[in-house]
PDB file of N, CA and C in Angstrom:
ATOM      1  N   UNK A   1       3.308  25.229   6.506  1.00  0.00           N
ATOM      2  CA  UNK A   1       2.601  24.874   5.296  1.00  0.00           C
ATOM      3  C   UNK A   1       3.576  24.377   4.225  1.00  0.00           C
ATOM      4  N   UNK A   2       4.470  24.828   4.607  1.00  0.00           N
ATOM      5  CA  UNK A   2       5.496  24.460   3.607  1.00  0.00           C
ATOM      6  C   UNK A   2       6.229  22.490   3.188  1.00  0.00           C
ATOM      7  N   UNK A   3       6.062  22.603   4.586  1.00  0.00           N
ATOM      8  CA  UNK A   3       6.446  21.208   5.354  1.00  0.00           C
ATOM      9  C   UNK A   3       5.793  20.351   4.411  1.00  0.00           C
ATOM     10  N   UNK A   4       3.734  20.523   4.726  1.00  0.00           N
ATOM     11  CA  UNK A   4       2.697  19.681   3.537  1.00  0.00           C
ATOM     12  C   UNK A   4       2.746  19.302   2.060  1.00  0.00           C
ATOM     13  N   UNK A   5       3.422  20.830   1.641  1.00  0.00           N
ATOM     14  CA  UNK A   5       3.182  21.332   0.219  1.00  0.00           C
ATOM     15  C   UNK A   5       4.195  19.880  -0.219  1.00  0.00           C
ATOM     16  N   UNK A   6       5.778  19.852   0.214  1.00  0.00           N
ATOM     17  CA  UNK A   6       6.746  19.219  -0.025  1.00  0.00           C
ATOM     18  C   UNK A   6       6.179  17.605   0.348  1.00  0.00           C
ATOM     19  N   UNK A   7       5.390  17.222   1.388  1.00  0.00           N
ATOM     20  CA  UNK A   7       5.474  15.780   1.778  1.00  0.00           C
ATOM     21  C   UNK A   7       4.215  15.364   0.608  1.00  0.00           C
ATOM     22  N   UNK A   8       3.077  16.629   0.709  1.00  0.00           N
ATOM     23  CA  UNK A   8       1.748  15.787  -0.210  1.00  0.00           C
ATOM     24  C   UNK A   8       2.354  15.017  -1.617  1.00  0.00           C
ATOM     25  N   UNK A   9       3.026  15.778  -2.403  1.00  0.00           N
ATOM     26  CA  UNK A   9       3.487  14.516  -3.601  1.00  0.00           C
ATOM     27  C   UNK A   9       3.756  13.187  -3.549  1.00  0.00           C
ATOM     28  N   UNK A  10       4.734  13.149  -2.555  1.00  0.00           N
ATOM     29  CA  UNK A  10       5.488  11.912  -1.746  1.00  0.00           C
ATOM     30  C   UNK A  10       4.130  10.513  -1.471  1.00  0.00           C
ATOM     31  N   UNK A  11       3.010  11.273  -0.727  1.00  0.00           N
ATOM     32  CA  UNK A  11       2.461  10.613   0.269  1.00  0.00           C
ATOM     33  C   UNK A  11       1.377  10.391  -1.039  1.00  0.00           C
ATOM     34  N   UNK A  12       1.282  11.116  -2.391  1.00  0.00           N
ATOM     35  CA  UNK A  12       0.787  10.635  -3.434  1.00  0.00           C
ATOM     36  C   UNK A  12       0.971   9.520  -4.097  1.00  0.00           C
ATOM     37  N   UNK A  13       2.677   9.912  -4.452  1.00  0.00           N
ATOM     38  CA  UNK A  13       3.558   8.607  -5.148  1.00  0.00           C
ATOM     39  C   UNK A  13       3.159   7.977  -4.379  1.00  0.00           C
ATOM     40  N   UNK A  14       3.549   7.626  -3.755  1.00  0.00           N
ATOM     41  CA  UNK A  14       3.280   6.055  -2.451  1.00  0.00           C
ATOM     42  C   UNK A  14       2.019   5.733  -2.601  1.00  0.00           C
ATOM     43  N   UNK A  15       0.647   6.648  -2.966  1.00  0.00           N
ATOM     44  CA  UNK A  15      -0.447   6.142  -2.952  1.00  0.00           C
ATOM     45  C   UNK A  15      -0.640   5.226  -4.396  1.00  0.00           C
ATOM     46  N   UNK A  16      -0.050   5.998  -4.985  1.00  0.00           N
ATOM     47  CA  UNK A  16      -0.397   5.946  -6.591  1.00  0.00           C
ATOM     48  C   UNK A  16       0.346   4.000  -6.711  1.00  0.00           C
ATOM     49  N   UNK A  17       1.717   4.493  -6.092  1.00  0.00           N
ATOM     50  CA  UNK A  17       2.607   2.875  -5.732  1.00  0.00           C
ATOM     51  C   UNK A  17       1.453   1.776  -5.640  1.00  0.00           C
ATOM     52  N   UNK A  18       1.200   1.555  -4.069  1.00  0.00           N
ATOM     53  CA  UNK A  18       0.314   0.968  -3.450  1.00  0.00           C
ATOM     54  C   UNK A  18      -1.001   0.716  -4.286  1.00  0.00           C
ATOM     55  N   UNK A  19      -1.517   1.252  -4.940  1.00  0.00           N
ATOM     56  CA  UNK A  19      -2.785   1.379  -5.573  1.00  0.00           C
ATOM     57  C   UNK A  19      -2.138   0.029  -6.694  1.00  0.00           C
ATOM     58  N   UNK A  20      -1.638   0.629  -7.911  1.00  0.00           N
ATOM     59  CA  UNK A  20      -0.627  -0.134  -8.854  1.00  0.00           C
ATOM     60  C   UNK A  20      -0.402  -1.708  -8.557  1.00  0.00           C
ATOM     61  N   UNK A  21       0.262  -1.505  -7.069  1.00  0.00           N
ATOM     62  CA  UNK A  21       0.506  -3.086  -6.947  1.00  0.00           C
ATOM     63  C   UNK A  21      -0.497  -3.987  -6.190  1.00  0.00           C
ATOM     64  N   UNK A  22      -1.378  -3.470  -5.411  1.00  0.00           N
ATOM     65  CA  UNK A  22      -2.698  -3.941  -5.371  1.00  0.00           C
ATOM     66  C   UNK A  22      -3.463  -4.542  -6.556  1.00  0.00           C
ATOM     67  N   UNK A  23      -3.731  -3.848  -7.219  1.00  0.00           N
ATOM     68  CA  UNK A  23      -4.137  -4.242  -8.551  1.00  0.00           C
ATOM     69  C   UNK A  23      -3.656  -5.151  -9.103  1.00  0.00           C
ATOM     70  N   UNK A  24      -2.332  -5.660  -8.918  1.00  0.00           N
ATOM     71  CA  UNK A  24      -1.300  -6.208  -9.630  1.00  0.00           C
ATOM     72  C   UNK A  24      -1.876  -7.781  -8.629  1.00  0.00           C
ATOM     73  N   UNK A  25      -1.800  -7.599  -7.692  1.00  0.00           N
ATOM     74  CA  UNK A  25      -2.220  -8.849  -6.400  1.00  0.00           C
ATOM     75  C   UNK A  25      -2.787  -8.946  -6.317  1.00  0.00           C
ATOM     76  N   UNK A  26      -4.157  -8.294  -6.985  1.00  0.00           N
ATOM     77  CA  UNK A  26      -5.478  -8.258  -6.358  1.00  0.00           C
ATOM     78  C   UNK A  26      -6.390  -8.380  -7.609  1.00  0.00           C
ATOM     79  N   UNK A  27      -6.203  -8.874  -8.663  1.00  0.00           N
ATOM     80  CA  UNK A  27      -6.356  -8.362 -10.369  1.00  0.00           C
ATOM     81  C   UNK A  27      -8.079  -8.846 -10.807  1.00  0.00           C
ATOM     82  N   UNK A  28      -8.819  -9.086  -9.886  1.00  0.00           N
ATOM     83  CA  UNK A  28     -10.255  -9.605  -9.604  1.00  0.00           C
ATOM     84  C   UNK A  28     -10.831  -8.734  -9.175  1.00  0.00           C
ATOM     85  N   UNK A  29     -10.188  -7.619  -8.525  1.00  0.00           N
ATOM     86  CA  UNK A  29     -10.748  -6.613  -8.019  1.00  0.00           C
ATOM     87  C   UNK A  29      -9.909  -5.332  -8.733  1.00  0.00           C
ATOM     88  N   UNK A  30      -9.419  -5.532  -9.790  1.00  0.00           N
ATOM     89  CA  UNK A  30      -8.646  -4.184 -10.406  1.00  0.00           C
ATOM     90  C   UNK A  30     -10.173  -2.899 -10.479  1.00  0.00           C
ATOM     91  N   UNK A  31     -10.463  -3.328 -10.874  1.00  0.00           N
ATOM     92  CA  UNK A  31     -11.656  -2.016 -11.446  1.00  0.00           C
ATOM     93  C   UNK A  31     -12.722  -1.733  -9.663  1.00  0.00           C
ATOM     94  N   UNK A  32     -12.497  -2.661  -9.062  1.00  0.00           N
ATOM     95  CA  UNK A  32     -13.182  -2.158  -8.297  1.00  0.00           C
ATOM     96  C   UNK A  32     -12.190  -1.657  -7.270  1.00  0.00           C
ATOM     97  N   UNK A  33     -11.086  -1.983  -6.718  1.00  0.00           N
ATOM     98  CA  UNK A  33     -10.204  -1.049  -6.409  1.00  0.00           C
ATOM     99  C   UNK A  33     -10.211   0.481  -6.941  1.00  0.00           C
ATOM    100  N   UNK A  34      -9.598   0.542  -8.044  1.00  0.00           N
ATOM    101  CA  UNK A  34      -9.133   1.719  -8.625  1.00  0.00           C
ATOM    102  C   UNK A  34     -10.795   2.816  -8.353  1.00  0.00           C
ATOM    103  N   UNK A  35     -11.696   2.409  -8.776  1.00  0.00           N
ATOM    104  CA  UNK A  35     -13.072   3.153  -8.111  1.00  0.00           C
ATOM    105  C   UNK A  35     -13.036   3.566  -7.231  1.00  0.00           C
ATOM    106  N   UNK A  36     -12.888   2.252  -6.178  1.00  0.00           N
ATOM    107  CA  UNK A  36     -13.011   3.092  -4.448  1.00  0.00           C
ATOM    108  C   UNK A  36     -12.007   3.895  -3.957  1.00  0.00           C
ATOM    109  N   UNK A  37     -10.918   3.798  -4.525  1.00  0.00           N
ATOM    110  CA  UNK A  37      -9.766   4.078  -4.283  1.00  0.00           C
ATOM    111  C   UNK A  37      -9.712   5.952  -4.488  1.00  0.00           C
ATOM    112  N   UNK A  38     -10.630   5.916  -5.884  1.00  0.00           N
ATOM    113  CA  UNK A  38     -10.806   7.615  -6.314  1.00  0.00           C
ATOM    114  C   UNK A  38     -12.084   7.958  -5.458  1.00  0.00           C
ATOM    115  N   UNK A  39     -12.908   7.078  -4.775  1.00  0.00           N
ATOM    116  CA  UNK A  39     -13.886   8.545  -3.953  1.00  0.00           C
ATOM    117  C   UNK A  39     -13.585   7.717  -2.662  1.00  0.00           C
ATOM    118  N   UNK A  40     -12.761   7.003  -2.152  1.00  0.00           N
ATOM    119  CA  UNK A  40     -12.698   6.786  -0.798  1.00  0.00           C
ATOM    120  C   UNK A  40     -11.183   7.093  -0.095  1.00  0.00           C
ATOM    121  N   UNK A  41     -11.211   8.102   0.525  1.00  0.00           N
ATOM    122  CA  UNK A  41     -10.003   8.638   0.813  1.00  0.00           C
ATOM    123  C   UNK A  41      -9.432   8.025   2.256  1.00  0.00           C
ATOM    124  N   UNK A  42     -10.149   6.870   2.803  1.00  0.00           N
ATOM    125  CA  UNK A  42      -9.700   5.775   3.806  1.00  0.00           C
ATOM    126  C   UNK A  42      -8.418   4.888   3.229  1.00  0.00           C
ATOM    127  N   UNK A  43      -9.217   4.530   1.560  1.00  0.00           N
ATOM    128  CA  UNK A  43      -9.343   3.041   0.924  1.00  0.00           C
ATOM    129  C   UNK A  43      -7.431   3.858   0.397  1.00  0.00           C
ATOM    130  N   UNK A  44      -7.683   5.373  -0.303  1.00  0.00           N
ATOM    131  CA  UNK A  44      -6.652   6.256  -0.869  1.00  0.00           C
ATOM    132  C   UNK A  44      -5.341   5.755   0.093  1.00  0.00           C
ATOM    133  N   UNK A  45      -6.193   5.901   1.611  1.00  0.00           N
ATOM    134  CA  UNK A  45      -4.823   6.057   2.608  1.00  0.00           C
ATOM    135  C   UNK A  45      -3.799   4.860   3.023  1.00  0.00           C
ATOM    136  N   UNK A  46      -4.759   3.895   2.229  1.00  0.00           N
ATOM    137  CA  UNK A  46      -4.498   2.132   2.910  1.00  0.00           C
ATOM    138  C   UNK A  46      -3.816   2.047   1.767  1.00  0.00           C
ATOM    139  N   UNK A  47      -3.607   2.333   0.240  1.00  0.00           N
ATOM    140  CA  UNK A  47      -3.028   2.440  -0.836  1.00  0.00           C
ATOM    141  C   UNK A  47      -1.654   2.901  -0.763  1.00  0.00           C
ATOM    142  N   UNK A  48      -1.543   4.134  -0.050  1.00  0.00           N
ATOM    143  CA  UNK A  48      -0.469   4.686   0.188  1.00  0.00           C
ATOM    144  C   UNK A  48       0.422   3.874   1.337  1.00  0.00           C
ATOM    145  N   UNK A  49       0.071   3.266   2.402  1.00  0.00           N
ATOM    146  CA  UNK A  49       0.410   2.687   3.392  1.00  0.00           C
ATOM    147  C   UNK A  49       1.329   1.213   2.761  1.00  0.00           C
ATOM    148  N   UNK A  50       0.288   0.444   1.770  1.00  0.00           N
ATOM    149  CA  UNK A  50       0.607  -0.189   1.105  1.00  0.00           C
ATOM    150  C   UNK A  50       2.125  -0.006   0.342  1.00  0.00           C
ATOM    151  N   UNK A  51       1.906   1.224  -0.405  1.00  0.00           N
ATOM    152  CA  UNK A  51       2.786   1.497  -1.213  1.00  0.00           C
ATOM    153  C   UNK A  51       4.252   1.712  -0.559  1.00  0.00           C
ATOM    154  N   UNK A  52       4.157   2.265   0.976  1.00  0.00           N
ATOM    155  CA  UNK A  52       5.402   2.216   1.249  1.00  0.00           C
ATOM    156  C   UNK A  52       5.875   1.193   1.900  1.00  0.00           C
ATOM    157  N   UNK A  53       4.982   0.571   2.577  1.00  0.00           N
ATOM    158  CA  UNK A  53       5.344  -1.001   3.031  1.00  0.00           C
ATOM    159  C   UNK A  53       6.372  -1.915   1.924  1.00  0.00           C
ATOM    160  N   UNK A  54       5.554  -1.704   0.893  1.00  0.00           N
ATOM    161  CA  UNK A  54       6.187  -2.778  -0.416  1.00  0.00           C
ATOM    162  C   UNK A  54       7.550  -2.508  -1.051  1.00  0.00           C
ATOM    163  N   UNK A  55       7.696  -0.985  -0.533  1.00  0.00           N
ATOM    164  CA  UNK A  55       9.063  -0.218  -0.811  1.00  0.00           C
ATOM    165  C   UNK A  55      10.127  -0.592   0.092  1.00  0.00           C
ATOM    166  N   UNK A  56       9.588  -0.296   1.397  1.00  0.00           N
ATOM    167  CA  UNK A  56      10.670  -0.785   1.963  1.00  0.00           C
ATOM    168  C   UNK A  56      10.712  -2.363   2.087  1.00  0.00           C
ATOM    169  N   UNK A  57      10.352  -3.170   2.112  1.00  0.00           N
ATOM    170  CA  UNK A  57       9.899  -5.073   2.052  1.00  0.00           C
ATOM    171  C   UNK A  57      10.929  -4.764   0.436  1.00  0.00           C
ATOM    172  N   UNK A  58      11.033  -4.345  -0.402  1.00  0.00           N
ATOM    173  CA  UNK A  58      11.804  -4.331  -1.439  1.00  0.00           C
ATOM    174  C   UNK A  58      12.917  -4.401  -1.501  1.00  0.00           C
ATOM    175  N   UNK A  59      13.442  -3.107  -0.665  1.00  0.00           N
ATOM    176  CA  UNK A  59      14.511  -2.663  -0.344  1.00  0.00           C
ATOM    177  C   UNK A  59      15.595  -3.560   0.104  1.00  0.00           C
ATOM    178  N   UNK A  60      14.719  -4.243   1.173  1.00  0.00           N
ATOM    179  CA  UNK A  60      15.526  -5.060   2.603  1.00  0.00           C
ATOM    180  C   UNK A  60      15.423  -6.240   1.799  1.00  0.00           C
ATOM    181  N   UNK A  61      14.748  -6.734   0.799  1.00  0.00           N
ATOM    182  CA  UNK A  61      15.235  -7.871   0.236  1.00  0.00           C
ATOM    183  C   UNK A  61      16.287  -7.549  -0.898  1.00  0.00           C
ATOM    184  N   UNK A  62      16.933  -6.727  -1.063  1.00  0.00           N
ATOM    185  CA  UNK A  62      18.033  -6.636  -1.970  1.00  0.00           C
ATOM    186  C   UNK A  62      19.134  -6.426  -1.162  1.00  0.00           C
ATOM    187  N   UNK A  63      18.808  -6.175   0.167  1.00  0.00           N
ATOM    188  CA  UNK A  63      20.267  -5.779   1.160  1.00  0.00           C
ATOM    189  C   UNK A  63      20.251  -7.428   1.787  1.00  0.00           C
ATOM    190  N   UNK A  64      21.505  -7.525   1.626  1.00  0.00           N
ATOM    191  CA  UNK A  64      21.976  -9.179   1.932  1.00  0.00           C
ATOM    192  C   UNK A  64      22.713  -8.454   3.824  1.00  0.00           C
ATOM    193  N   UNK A  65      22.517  -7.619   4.007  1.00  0.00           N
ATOM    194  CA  UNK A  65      22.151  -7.523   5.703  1.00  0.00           C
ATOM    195  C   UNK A  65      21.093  -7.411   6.006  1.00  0.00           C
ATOM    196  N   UNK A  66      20.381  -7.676   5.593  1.00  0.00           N
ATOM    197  CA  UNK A  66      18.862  -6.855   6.316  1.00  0.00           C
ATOM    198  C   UNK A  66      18.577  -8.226   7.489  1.00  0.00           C
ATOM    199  N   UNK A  67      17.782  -7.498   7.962  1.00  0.00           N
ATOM    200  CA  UNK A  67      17.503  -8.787   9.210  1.00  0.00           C
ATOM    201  C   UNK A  67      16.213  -9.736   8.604  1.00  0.00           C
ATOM    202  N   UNK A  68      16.277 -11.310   8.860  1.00  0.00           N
ATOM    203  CA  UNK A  68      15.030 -12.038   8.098  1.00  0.00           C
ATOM    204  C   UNK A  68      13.622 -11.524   8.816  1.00  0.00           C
ATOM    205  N   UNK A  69      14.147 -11.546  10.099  1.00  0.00           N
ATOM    206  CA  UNK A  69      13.018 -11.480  11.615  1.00  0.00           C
ATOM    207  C   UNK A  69      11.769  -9.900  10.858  1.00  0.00           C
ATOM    208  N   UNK A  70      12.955  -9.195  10.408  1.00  0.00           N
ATOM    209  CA  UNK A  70      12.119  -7.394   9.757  1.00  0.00           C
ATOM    210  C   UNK A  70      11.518  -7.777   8.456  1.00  0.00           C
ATOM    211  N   UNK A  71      12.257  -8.934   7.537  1.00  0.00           N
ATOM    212  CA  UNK A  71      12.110  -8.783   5.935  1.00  0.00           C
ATOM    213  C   UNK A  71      10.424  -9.655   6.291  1.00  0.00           C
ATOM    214  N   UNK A  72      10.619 -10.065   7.312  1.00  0.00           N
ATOM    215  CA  UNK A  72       9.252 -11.654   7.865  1.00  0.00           C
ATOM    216  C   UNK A  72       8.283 -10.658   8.125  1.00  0.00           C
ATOM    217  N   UNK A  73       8.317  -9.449   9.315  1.00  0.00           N
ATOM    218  CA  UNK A  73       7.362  -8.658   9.615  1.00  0.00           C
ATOM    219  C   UNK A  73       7.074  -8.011   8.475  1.00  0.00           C
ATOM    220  N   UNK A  74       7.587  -7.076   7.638  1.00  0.00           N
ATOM    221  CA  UNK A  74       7.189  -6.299   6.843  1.00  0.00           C
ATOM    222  C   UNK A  74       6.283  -7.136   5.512  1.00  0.00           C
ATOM    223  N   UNK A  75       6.362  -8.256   5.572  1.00  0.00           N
ATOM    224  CA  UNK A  75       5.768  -9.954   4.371  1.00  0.00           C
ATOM    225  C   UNK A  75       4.472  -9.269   5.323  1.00  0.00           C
ATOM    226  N   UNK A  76       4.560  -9.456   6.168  1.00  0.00           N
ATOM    227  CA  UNK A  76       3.167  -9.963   7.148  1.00  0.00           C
ATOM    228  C   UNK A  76       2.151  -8.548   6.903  1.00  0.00           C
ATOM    229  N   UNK A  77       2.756  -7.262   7.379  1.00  0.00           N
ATOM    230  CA  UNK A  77       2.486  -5.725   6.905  1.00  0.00           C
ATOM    231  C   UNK A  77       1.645  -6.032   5.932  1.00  0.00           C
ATOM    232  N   UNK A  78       2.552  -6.345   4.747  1.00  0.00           N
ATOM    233  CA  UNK A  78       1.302  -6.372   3.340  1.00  0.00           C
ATOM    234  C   UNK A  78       0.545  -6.847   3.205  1.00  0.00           C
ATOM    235  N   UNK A  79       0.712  -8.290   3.868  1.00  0.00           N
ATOM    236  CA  UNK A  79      -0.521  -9.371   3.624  1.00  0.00           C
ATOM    237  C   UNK A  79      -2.022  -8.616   4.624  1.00  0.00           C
ATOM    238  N   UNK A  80      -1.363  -8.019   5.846  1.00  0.00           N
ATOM    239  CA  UNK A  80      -2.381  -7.741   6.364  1.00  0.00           C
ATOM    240  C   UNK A  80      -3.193  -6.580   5.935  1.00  0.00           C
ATOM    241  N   UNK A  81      -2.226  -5.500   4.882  1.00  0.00           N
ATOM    242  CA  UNK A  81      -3.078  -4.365   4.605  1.00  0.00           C
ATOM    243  C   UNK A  81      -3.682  -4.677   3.412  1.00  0.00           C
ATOM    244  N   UNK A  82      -3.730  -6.071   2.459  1.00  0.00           N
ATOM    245  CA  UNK A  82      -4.186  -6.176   1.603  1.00  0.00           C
ATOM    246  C   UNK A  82      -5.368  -6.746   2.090  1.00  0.00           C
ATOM    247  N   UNK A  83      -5.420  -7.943   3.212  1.00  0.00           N
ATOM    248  CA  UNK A  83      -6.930  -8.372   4.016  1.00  0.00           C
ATOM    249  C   UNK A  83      -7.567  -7.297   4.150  1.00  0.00           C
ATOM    250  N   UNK A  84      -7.157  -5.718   4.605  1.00  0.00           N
ATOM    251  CA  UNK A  84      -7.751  -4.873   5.054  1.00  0.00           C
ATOM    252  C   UNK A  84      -8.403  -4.269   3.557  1.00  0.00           C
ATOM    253  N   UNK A  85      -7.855  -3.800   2.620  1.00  0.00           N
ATOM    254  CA  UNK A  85      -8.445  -3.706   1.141  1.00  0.00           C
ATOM    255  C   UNK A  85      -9.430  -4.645   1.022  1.00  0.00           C
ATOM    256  N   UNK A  86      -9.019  -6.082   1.206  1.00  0.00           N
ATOM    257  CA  UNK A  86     -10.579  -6.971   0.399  1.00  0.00           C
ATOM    258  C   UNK A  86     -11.757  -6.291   1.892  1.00  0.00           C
ATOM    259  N   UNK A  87     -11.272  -6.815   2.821  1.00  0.00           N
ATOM    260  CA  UNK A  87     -12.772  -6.085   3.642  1.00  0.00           C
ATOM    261  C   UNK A  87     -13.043  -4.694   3.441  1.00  0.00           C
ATOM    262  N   UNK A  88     -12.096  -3.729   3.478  1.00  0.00           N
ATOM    263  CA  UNK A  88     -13.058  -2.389   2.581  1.00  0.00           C
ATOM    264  C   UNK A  88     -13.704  -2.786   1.414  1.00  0.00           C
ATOM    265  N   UNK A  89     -12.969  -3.306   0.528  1.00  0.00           N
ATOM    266  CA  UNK A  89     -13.994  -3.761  -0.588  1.00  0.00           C
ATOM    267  C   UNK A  89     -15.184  -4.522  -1.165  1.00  0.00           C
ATOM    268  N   UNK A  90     -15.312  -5.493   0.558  1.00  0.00           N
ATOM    269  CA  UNK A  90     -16.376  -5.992   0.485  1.00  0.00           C
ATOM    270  C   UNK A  90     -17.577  -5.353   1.723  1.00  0.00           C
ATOM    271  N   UNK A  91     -17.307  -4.204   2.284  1.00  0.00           N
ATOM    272  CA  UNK A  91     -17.906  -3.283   3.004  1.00  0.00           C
ATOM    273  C   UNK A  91     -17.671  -3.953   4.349  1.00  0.00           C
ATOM    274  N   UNK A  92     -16.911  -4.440   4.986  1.00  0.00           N
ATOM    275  CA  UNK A  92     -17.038  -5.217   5.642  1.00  0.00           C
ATOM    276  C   UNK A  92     -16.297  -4.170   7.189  1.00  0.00           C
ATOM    277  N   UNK A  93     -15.824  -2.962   6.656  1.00  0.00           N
ATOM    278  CA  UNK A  93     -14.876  -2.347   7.677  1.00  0.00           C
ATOM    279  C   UNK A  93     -15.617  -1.059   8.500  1.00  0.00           C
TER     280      UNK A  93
END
């Protein structure tokens, strides 16, 4: 239990992240995000997923080693979990 207590904040921040910059990309759907986002704990989890995707895609673009082939997949990561946000948001999932 201990293990949870320590990761749930974490797996918050990252939601809270993800949520933030959605909004930020998504700014047509700010208010209706942030809604589903507080009673849909799918929409919560795709937020958080988001949020660490964009962290690390961050990261690896400030490291002048990072590989392009990973910095290319992790581009693709977001784009696809943000398609996945507009179809939750348009009920579509």
């Amino acid at each position: 239990m201990i293990w949870k207590e320590s990761v749930a904040p974490l797996a918050g921040h990252a939601a809270e992240q993800g949520l933030a910059r959605l909004m930020m990309r998504l700014p047509a759907t700010r208010a209706t995000i942030r809604a589903t986002a507080a009673s849909d704990p799918d929409l919560y989890e795709l937020c958080g997923a988001y949020g660490e995707a964009c962290a690390v895609l961050d990261r690896m673009r400030r490291d002048l080693a990072a590989d392009p082939a990973i910095v290319t997949e992790y581009e693709i990561i977001c784009e696809e979990i943000e398609a996945e946000v507009m179809q939750a948001l348009l009920g579509d999932r």
